[in-house]
Structure formats: C-alpha cells, structure tokens
PDB file of N, CA and C in Angstrom:
ATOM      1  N   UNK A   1      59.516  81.967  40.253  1.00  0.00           N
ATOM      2  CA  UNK A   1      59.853  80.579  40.425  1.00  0.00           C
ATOM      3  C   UNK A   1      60.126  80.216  41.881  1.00  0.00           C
ATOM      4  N   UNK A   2      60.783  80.951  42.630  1.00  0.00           N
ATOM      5  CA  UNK A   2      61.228  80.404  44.093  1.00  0.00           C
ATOM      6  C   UNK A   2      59.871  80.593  44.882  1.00  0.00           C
ATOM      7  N   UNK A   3      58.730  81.345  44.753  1.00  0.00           N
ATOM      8  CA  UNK A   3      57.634  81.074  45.599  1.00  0.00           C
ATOM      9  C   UNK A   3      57.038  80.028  45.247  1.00  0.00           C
ATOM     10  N   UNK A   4      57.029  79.539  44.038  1.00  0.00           N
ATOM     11  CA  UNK A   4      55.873  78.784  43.515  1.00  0.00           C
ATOM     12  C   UNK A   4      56.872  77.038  43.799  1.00  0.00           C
ATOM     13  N   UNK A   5      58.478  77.063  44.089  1.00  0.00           N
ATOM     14  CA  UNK A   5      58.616  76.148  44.038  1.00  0.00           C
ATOM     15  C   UNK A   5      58.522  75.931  45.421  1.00  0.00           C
ATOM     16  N   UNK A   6      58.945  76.955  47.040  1.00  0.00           N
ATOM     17  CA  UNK A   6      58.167  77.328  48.039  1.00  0.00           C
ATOM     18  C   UNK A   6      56.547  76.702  48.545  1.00  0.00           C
ATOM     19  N   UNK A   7      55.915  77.228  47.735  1.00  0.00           N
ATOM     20  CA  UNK A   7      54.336  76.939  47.930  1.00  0.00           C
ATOM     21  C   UNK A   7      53.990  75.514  47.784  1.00  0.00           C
ATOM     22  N   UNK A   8      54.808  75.077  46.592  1.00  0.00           N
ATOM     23  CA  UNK A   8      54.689  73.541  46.357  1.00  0.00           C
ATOM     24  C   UNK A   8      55.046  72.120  47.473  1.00  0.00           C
ATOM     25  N   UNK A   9      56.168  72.831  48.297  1.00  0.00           N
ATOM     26  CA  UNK A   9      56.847  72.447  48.826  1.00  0.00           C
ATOM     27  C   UNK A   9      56.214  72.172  50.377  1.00  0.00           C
ATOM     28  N   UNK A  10      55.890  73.155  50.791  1.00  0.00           N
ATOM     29  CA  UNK A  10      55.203  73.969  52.191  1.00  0.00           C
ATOM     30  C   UNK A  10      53.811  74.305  51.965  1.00  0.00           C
ATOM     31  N   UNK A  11      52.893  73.411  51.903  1.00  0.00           N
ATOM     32  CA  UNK A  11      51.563  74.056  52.592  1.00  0.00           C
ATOM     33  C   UNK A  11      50.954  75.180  52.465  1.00  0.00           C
ATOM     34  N   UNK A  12      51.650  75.165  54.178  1.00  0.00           N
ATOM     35  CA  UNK A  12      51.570  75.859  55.186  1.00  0.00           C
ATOM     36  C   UNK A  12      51.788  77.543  54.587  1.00  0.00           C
ATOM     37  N   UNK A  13      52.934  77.205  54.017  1.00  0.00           N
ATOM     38  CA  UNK A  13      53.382  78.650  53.626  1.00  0.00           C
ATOM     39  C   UNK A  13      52.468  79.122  52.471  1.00  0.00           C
ATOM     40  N   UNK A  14      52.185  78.117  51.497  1.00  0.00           N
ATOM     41  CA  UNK A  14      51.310  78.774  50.559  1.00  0.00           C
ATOM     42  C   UNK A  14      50.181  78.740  51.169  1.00  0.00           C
ATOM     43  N   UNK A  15      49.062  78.437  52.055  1.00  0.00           N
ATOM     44  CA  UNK A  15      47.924  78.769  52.793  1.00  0.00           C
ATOM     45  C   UNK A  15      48.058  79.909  53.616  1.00  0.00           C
ATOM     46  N   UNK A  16      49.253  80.410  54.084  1.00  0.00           N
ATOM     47  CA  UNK A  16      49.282  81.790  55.086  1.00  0.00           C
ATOM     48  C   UNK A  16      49.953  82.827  53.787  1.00  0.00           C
ATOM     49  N   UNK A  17      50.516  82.536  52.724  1.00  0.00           N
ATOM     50  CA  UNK A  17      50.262  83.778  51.513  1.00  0.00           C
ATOM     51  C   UNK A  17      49.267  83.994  50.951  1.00  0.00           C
ATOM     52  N   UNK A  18      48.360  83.059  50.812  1.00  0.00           N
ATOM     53  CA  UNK A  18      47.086  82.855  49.714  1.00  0.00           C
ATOM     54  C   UNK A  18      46.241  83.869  51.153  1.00  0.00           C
ATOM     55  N   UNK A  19      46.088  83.694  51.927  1.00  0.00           N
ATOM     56  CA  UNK A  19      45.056  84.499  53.134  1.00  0.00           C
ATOM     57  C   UNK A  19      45.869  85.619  53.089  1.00  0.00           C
ATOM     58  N   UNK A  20      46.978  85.829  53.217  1.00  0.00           N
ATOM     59  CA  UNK A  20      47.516  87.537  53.637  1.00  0.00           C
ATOM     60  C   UNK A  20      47.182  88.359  52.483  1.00  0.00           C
ATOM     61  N   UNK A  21      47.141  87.189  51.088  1.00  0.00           N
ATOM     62  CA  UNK A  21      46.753  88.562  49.952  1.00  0.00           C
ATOM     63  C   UNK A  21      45.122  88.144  49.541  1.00  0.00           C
ATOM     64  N   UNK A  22      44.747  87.311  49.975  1.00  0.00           N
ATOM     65  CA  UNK A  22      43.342  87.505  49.894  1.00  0.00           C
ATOM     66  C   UNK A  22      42.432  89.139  51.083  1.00  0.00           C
ATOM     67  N   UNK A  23      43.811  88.848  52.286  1.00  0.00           N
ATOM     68  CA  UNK A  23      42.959  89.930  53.348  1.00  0.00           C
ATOM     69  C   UNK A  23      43.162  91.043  53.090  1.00  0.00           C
ATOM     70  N   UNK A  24      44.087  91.276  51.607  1.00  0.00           N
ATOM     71  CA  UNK A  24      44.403  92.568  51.420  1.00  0.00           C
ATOM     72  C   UNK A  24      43.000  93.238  50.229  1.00  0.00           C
ATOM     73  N   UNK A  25      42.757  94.478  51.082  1.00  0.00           N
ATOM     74  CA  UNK A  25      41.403  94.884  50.633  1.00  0.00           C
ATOM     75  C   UNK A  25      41.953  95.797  48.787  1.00  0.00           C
ATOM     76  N   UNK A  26      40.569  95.525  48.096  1.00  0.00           N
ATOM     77  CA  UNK A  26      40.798  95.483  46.652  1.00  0.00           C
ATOM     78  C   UNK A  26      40.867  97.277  46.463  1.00  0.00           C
ATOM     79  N   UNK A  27      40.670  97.801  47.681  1.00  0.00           N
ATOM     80  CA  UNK A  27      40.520  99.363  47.397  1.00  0.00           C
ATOM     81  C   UNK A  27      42.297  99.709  47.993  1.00  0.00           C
ATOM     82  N   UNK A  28      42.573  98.530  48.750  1.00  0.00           N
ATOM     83  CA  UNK A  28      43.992  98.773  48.781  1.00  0.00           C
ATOM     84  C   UNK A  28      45.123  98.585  47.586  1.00  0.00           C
ATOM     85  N   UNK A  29      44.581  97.762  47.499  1.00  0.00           N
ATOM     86  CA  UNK A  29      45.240  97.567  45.834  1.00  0.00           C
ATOM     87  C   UNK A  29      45.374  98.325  45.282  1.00  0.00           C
ATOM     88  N   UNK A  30      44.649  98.832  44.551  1.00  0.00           N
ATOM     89  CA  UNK A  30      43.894  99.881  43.754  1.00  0.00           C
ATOM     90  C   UNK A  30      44.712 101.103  44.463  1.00  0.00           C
ATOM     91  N   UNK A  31      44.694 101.862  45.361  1.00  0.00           N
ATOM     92  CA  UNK A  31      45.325 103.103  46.117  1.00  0.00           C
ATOM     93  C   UNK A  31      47.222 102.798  45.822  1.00  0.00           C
ATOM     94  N   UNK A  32      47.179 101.746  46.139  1.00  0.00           N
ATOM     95  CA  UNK A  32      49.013 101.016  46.000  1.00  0.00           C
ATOM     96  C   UNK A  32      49.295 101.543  44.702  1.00  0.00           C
ATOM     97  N   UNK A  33      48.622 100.586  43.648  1.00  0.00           N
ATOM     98  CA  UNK A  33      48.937 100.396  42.510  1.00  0.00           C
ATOM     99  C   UNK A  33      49.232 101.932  41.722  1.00  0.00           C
ATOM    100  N   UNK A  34      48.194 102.693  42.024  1.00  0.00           N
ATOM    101  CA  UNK A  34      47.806 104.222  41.745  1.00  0.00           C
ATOM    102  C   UNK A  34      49.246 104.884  42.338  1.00  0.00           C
ATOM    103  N   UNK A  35      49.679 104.701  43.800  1.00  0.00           N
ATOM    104  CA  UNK A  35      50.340 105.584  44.343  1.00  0.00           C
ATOM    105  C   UNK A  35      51.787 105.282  43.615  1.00  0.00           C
ATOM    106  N   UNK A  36      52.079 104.261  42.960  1.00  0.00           N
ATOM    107  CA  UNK A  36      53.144 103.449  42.400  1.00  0.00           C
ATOM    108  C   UNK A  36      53.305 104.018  41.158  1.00  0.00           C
ATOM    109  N   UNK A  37      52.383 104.509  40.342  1.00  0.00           N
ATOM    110  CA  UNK A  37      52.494 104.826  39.345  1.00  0.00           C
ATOM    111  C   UNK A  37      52.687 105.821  38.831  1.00  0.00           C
ATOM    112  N   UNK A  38      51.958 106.861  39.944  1.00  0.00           N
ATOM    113  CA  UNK A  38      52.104 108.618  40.064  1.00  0.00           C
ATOM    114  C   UNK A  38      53.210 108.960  41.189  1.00  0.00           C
ATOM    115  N   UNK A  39      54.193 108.449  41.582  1.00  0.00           N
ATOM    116  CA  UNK A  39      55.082 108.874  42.091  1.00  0.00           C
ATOM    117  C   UNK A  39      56.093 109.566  42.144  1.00  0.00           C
ATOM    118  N   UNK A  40      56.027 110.364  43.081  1.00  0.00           N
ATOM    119  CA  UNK A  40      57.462 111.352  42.339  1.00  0.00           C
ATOM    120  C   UNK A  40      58.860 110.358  42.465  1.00  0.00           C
ATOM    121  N   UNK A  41      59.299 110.476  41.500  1.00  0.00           N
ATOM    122  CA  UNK A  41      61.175 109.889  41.869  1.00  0.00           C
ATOM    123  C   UNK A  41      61.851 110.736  42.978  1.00  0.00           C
ATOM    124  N   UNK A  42      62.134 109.607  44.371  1.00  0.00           N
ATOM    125  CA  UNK A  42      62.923 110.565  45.181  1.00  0.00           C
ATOM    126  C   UNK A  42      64.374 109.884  45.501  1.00  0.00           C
ATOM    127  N   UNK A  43      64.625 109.378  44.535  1.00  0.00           N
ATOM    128  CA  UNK A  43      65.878 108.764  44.371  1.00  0.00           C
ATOM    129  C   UNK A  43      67.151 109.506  44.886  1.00  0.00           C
ATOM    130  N   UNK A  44      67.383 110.773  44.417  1.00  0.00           N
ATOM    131  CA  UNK A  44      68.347 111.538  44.905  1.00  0.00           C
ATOM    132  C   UNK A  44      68.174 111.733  46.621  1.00  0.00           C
ATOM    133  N   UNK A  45      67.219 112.031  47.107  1.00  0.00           N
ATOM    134  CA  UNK A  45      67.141 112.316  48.450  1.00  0.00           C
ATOM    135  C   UNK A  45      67.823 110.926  49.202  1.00  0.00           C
ATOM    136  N   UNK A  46      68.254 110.081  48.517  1.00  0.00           N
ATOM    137  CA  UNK A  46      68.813 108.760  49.446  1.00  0.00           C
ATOM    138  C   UNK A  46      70.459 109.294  49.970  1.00  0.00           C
ATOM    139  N   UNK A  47      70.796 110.219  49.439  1.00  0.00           N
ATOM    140  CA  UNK A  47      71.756 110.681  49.473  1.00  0.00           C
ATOM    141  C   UNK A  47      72.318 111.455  50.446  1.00  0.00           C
ATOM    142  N   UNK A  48      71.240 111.498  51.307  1.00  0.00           N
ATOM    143  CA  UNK A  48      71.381 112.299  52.632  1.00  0.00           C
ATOM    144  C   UNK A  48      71.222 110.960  53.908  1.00  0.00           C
ATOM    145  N   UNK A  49      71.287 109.753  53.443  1.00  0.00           N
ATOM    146  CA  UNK A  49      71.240 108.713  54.742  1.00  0.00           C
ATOM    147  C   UNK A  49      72.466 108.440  55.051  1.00  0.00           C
ATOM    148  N   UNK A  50      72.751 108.495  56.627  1.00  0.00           N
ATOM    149  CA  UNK A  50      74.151 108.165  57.018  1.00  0.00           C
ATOM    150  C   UNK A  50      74.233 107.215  57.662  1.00  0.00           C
ATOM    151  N   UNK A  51      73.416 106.183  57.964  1.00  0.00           N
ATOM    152  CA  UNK A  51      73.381 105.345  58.718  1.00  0.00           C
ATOM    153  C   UNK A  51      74.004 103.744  57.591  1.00  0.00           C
ATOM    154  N   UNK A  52      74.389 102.697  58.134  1.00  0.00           N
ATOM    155  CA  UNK A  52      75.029 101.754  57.469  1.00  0.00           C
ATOM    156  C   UNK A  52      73.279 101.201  57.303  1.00  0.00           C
ATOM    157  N   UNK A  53      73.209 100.697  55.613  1.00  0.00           N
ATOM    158  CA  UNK A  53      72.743 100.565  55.159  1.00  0.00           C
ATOM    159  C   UNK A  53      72.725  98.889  54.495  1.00  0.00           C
ATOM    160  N   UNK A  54      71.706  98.225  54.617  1.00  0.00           N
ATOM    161  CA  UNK A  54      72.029  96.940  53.766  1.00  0.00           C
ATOM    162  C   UNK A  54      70.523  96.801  53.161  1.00  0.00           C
ATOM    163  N   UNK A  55      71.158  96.593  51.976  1.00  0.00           N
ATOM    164  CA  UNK A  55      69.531  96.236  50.764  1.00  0.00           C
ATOM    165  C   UNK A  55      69.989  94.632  50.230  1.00  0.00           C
ATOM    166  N   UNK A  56      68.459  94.020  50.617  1.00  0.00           N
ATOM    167  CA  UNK A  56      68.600  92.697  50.464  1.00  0.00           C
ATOM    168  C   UNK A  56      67.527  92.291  49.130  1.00  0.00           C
ATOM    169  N   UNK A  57      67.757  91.675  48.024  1.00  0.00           N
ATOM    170  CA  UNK A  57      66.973  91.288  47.250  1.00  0.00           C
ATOM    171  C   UNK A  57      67.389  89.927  46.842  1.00  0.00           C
ATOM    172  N   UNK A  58      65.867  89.208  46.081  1.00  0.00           N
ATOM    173  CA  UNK A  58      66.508  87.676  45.625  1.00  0.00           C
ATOM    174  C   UNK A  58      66.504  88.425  44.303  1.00  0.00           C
ATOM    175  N   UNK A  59      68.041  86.837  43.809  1.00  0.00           N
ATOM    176  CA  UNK A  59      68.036  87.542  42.477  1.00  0.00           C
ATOM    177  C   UNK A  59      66.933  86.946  41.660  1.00  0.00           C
ATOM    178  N   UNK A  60      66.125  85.907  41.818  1.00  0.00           N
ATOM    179  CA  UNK A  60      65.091  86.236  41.158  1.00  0.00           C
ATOM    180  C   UNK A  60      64.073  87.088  41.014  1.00  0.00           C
ATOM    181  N   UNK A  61      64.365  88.368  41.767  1.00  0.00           N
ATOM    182  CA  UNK A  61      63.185  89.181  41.964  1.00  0.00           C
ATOM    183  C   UNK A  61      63.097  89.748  40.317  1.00  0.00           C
ATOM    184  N   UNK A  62      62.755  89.370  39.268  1.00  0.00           N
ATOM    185  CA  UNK A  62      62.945  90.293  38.518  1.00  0.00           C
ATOM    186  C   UNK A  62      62.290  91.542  38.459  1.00  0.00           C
ATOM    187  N   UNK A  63      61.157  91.906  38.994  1.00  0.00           N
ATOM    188  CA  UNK A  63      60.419  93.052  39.387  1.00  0.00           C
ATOM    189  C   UNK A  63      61.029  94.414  39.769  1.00  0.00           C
ATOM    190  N   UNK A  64      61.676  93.610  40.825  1.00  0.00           N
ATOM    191  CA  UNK A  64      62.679  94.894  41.434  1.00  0.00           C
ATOM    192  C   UNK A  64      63.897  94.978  41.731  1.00  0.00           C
ATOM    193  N   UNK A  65      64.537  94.462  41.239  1.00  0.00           N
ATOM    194  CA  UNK A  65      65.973  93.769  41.480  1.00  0.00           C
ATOM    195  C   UNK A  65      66.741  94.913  40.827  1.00  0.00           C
ATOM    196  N   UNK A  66      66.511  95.623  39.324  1.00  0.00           N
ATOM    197  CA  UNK A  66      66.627  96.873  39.115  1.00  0.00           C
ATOM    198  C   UNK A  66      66.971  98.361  39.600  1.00  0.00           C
ATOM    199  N   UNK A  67      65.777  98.028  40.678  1.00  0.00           N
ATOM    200  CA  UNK A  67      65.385  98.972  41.060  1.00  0.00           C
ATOM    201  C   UNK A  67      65.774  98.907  42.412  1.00  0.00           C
ATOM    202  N   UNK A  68      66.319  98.118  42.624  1.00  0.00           N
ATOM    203  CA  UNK A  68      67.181  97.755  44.409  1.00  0.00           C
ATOM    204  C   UNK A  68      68.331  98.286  43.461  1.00  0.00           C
ATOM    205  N   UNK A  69      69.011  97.710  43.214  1.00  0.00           N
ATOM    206  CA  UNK A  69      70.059  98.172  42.750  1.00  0.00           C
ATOM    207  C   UNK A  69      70.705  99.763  42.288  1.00  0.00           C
ATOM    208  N   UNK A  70      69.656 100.322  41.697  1.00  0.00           N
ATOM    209  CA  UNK A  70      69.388 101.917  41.957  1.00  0.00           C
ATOM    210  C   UNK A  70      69.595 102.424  43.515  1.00  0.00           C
ATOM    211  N   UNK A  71      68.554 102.037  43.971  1.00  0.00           N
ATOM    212  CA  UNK A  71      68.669 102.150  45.647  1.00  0.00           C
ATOM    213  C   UNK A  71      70.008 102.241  46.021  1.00  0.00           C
ATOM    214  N   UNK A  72      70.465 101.204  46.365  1.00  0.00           N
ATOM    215  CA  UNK A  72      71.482 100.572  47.288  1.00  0.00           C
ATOM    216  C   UNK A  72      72.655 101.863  46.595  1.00  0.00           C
ATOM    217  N   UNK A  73      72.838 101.974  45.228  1.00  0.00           N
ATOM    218  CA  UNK A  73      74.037 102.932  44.304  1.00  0.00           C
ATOM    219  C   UNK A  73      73.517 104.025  45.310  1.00  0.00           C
ATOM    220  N   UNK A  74      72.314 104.814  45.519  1.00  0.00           N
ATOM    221  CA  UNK A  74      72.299 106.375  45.566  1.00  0.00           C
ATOM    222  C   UNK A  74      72.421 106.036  47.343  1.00  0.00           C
ATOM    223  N   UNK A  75      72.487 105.468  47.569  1.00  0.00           N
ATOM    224  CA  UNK A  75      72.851 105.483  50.009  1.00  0.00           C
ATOM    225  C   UNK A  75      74.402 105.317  49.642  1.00  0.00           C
ATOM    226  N   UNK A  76      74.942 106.413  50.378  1.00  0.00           N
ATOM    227  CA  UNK A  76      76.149 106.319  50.584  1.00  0.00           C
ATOM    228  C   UNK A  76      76.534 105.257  51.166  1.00  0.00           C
ATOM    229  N   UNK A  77      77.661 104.274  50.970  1.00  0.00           N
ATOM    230  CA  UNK A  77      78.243 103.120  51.515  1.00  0.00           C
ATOM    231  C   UNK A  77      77.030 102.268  51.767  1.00  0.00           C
ATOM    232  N   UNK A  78      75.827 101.996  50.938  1.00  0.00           N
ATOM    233  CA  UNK A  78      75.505 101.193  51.017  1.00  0.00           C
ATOM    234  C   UNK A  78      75.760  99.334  50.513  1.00  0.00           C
ATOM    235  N   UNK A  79      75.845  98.296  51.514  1.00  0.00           N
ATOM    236  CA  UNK A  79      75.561  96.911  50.550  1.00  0.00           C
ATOM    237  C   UNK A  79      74.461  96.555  50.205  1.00  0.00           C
ATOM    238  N   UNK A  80      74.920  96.086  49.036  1.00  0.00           N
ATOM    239  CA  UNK A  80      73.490  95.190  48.366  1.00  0.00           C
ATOM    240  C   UNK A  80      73.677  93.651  48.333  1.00  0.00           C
ATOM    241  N   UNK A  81      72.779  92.807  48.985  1.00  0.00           N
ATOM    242  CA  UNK A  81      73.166  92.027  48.798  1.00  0.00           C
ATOM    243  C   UNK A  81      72.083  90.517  47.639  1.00  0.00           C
ATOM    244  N   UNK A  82      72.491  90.246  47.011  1.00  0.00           N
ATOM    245  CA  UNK A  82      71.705  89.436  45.619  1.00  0.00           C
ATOM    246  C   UNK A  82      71.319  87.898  46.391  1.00  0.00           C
ATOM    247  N   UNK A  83      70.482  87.503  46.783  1.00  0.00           N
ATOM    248  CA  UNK A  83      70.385  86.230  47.646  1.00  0.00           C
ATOM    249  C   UNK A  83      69.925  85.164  46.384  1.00  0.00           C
ATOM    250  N   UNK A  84      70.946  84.466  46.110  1.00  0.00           N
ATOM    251  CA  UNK A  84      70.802  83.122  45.245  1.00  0.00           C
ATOM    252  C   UNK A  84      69.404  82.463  45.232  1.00  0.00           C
ATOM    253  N   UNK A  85      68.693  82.148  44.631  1.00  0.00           N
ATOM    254  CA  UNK A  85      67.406  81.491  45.149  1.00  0.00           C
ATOM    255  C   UNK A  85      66.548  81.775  45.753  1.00  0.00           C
ATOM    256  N   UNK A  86      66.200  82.878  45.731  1.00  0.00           N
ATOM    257  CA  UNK A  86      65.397  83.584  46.290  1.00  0.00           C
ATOM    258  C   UNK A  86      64.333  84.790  44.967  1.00  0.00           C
ATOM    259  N   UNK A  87      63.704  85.119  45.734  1.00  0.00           N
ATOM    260  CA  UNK A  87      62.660  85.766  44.736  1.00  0.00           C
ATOM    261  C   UNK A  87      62.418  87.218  45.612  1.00  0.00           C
ATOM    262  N   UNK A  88      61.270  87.277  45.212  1.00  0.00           N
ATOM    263  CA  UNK A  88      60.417  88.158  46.073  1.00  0.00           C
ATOM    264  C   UNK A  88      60.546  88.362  47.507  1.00  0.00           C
ATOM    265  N   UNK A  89      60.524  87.255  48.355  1.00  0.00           N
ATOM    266  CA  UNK A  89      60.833  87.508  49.735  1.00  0.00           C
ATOM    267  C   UNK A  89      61.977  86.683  50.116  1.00  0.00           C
ATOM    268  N   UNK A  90      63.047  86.762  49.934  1.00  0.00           N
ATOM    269  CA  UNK A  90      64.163  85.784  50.131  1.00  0.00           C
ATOM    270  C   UNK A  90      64.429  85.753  51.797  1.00  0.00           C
ATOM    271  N   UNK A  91      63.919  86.112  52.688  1.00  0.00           N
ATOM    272  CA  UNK A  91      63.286  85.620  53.672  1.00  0.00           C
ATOM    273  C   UNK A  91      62.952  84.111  53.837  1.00  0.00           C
ATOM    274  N   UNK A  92      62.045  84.241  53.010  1.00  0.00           N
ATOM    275  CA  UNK A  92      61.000  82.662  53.088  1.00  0.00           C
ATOM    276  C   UNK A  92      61.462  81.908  52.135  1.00  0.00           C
ATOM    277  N   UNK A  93      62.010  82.443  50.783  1.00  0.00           N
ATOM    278  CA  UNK A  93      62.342  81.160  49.536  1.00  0.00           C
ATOM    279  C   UNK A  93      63.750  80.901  49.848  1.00  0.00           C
ATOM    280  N   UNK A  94      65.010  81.407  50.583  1.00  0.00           N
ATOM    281  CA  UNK A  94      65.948  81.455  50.317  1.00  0.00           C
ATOM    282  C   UNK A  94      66.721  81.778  52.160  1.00  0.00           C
ATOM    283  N   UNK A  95      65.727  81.007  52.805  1.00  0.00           N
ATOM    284  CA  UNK A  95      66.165  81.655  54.450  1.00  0.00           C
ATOM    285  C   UNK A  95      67.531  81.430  54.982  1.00  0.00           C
ATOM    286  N   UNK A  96      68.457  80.048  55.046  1.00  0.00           N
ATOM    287  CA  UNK A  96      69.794  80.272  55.341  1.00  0.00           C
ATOM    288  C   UNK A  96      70.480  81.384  55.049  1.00  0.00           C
ATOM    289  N   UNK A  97      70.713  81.898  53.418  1.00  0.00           N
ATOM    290  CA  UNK A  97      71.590  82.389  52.770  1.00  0.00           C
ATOM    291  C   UNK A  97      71.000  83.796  53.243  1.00  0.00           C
ATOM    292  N   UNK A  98      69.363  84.297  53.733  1.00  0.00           N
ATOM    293  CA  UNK A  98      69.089  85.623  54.291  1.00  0.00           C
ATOM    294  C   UNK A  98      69.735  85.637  55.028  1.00  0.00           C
ATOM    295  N   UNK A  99      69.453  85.301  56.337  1.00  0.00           N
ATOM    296  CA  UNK A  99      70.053  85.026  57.732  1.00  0.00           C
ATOM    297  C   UNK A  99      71.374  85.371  57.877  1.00  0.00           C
ATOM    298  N   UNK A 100      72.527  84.702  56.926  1.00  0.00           N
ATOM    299  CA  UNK A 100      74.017  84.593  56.663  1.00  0.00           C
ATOM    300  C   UNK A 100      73.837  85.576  56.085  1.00  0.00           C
ATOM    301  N   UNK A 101      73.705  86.779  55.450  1.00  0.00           N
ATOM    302  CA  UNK A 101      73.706  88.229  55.160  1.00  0.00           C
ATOM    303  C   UNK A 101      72.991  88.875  55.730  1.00  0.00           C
ATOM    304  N   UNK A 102      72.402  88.818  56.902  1.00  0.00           N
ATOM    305  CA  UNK A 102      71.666  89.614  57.527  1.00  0.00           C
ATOM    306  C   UNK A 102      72.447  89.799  58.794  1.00  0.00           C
ATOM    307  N   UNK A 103      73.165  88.773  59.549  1.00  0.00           N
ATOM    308  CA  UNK A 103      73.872  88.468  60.428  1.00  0.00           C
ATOM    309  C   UNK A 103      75.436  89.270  60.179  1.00  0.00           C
ATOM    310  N   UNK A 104      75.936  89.016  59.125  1.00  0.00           N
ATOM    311  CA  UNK A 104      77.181  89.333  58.718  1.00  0.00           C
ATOM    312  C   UNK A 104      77.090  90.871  58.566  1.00  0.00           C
ATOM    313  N   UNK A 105      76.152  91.203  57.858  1.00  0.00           N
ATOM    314  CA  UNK A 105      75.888  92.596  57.691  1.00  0.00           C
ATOM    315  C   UNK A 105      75.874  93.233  59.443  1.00  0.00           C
ATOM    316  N   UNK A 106      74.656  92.525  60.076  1.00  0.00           N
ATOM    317  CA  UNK A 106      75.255  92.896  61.794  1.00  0.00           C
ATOM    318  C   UNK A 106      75.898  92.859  62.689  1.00  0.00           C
ATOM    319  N   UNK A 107      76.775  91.916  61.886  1.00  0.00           N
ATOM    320  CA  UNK A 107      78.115  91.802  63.055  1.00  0.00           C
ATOM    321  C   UNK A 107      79.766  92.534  63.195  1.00  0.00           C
ATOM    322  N   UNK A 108      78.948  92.952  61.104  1.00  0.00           N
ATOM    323  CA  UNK A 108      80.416  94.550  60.888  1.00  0.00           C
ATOM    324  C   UNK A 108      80.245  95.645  61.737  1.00  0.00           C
ATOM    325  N   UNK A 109      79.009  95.914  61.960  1.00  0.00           N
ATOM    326  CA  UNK A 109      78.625  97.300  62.072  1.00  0.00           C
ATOM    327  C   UNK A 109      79.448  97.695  63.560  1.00  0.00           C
TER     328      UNK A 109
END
C-alpha cells in the first residue's frame, strides 16, 4: 500500500521504480530468487557483530518485517526500528519519520 499510494502521488517516483526494475535483467531475477530459496540460515552468525547496529523496516513491509525482526533479536544490542507508513523502502514512502530514526540512531552513538 505505501508504494502504490507513493507512485500515485509522485510521478516521478513511480517512472524511476518502473525503469530500475524494468533494468533489472530477468537472469538476475531468476539467480536472486534461486539464491533466496536455497540458502543456508546464517542467522546465528549475527551474533558475533559488535558494532551498534540499527535495522530499519516499514511496518508495512509485510514480506520482511518478520524476518527483520529475527535479525535485529540475534545482533547484540541491536535497534529495530518499525517506521509507521512505510513499506518496502521507508526511505521513499515514509521519509521524515526515516530520517528522525536514522539521525537519532546517529547522534547516540
């Protein structure tokens, strides 16, 4: 929902997504999709990062929002942070509220 209400909104933005995944080649796909599926779980190995950590997802991501959340649990002292209105790239659907956790997150450290 937040890209498509995004795209509706902006053009611009839906003409420079519609080209970035049109330029993405179909044998790339295909190799992604494959490498995604046969993957080993290396979930535990997050467990060795010491660096301050911030995982950002929209909570509409339903895709991976899950699976951030996994993440963010196995990094020691990691935040997660859930960006209201946002989707997939809460970057672009949801940019104040990125920014204001992206910032805050850099100004503890």
């Amino acid at each position: 929902r937040p890209y498509l209400e995004m795209a509706a909104s902006d053009p611009a933005y839906k003409a420079w997504s519609d080209q970035k995944t049109l330029a993405f080649q179909g044998e790339a796909w295909a190799a992604l999709a494959g490498d995604m599926a046969t993957q080993d779980d290396r979930l535990h190995e997050l467990a060795s990062v010491t660096v301050p950590t911030l995982v950002i997802c929209g909570a509409e991501d339903n895709g991976f929002l899950a699976q951030l959340q996994q993440l963010a649990a196995a990094i020691p002292g990691a935040q997660l942070a859930v960006i209201d209105g946002g989707g997939h790239s809460p970057q672009f659907e949801a940019r104040d509220a990125w920014w204001r956790v992206l910032r805050e997150f850099l100004a503890s450290l």
